[in-house]
C-alpha atoms as a PDB file:
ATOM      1  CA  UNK A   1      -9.193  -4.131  18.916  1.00  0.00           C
ATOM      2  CA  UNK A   2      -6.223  -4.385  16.205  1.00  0.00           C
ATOM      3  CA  UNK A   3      -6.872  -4.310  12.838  1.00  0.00           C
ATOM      4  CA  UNK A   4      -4.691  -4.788   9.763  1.00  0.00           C
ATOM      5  CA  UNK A   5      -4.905  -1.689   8.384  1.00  0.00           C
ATOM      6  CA  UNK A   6      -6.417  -2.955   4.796  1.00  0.00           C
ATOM      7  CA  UNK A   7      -7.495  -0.511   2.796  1.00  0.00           C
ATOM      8  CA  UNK A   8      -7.819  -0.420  -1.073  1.00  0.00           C
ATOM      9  CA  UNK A   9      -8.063   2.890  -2.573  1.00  0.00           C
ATOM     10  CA  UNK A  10      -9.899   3.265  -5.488  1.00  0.00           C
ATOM     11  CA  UNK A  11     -10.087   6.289  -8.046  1.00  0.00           C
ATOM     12  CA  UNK A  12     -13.196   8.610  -9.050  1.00  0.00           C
ATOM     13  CA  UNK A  13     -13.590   7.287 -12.169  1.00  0.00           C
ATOM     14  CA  UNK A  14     -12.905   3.474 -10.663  1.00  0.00           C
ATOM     15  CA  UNK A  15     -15.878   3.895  -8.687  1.00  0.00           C
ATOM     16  CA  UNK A  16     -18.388   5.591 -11.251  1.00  0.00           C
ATOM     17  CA  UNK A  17     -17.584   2.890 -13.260  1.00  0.00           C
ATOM     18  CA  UNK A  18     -18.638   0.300 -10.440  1.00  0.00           C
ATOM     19  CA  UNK A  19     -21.923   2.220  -9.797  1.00  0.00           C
ATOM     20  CA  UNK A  20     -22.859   2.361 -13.285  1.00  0.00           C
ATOM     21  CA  UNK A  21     -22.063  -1.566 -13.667  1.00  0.00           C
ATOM     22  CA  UNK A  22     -24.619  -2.442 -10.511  1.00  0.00           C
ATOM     23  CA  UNK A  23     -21.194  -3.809  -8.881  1.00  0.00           C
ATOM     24  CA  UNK A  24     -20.997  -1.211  -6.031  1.00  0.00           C
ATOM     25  CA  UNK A  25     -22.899   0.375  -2.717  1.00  0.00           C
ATOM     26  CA  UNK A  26     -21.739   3.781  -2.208  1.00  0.00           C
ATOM     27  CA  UNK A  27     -21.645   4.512   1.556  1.00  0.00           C
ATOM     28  CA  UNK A  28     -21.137   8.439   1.860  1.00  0.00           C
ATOM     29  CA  UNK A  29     -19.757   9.209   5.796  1.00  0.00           C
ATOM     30  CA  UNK A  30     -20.101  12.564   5.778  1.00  0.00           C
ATOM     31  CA  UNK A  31     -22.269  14.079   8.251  1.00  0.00           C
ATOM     32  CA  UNK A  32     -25.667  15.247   7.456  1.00  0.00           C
ATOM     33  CA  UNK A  33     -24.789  19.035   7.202  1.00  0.00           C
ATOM     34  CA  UNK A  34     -22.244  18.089   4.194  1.00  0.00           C
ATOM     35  CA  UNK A  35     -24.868  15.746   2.441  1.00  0.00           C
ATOM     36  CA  UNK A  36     -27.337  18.720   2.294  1.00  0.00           C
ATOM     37  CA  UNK A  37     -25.725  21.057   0.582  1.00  0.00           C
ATOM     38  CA  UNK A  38     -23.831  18.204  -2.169  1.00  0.00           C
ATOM     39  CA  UNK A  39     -23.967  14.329  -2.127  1.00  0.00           C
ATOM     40  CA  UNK A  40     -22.838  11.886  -4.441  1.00  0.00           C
ATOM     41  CA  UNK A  41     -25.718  10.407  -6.670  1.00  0.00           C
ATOM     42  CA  UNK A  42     -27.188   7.126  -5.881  1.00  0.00           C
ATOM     43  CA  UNK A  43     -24.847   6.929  -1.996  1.00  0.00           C
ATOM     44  CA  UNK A  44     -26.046   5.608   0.628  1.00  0.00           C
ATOM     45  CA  UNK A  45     -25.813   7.864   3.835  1.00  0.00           C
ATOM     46  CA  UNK A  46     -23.884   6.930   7.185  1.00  0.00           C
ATOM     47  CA  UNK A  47     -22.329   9.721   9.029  1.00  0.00           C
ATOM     48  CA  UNK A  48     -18.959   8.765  10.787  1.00  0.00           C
ATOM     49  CA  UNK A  49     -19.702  10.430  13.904  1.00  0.00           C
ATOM     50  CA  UNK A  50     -22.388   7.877  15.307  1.00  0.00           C
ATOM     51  CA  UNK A  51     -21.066   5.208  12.648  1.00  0.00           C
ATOM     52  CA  UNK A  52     -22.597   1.509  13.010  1.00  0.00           C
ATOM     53  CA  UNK A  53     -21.060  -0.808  10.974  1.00  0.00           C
ATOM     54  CA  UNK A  54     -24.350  -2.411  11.060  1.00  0.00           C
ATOM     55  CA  UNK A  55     -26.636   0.677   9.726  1.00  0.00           C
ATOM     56  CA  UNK A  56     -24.691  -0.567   6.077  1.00  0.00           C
ATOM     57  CA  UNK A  57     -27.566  -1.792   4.095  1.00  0.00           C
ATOM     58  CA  UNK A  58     -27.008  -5.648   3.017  1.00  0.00           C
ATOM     59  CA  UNK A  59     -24.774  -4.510  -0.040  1.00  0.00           C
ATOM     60  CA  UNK A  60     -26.523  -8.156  -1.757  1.00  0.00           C
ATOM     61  CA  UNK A  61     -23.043  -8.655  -3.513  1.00  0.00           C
ATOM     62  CA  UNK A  62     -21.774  -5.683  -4.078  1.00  0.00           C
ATOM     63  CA  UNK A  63     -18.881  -4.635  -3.168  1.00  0.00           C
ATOM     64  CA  UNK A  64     -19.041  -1.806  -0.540  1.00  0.00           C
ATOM     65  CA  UNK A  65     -16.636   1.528  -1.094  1.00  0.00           C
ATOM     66  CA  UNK A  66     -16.713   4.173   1.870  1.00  0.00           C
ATOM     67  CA  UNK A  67     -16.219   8.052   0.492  1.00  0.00           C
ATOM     68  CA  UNK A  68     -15.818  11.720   2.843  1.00  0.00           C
ATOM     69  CA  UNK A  69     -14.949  14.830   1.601  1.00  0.00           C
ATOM     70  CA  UNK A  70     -11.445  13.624   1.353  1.00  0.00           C
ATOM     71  CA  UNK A  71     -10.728  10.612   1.785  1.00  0.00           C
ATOM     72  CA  UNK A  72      -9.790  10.793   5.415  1.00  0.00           C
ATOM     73  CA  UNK A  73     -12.924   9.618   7.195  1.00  0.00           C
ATOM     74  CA  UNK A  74     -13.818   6.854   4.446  1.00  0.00           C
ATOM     75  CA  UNK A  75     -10.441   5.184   5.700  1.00  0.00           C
ATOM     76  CA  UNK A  76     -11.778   5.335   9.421  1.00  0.00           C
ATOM     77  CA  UNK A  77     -14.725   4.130   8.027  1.00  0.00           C
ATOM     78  CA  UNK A  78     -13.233   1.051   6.324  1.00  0.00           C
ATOM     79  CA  UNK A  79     -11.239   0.440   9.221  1.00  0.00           C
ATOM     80  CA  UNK A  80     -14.073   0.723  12.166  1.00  0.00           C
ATOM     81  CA  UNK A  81     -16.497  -1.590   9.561  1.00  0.00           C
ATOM     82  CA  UNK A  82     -13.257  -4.177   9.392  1.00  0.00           C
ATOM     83  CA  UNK A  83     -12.784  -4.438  12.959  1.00  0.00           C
ATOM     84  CA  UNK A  84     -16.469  -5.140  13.048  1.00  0.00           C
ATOM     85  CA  UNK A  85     -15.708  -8.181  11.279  1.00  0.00           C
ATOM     86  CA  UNK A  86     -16.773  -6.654   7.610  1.00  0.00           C
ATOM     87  CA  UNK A  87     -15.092  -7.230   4.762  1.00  0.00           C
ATOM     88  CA  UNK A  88     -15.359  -3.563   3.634  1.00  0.00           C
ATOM     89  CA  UNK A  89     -11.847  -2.562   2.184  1.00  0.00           C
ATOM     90  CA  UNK A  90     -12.377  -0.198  -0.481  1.00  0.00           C
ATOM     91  CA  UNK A  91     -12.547   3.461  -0.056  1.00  0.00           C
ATOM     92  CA  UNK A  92     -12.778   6.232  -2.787  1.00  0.00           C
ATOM     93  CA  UNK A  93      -9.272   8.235  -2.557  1.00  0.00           C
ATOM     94  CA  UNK A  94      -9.706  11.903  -2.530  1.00  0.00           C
ATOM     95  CA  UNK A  95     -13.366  12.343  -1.420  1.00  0.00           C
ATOM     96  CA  UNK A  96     -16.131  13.819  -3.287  1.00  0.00           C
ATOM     97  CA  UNK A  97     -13.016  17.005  -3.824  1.00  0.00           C
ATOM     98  CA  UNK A  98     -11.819  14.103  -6.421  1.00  0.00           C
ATOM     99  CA  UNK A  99     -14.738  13.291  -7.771  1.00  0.00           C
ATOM    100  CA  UNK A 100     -15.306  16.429  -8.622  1.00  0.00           C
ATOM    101  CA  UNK A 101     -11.913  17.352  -9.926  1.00  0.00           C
ATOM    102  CA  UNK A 102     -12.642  14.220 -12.071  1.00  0.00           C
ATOM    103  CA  UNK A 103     -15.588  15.633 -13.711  1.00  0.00           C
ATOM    104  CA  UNK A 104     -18.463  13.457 -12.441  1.00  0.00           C
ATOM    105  CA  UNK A 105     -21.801  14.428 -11.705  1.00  0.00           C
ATOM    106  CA  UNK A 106     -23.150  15.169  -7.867  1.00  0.00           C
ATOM    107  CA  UNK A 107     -26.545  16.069  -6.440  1.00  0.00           C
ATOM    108  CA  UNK A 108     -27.451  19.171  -4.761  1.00  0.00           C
ATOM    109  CA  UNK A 109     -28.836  19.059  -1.281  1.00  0.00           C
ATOM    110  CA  UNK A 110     -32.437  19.797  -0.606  1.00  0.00           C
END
């Protein structure tokens, strides 16, 4: 299936902001093994390599931003979840590696 290819990309602190404000659902893609040792606070966890567009919790209004480690895998995220019919554009650019660089706060695994 085609799909346009839409995909915002939003920065670190763009996205902090968002969570803070109750205006955004966080959906990490990053597999398991990543989220243990560091995940970002308060993300919700889908890995990309059995990804289901439909294991997204209802985001009740929110608008939904897909993050990786670098960015990469939150586009194919984005992408797979708009072919599904989502409207899930936004992705956070740079990955938890930006987040970082950007100073904000992650948890460590368990």
């Amino acid at each position: 299936m085609a799909h346009a290819g839409e995909v915002e990309n939003l920065t670190p602190e763009e996205v902090a902001e968002g969570l803070r404000a109750g205006r955004m659902l966080l959906v990490d893609v990053r597999e398991l093994n990543e989220t243990a040792v560091e995940s970002y606070p308060d993300a919700v966890i889908v890995p990309l390599s059995h990804f289901d567009p439909a294991a997204i919790p209802d985001p009740q209004g929110k608008q939904v931003v897909f993050a990786c480690r670098s960015g990469r895998r939150s586009v194919t995220a984005s992408l797979a979840a708009q072919d599904a019919g989502l409207p899930y554009k936004s992705h956070l650019a740079g990955g938890i590696l930006a987040w970082k660089a950007a100073g904000l706060p992650t948890k460590p695994g368990s």
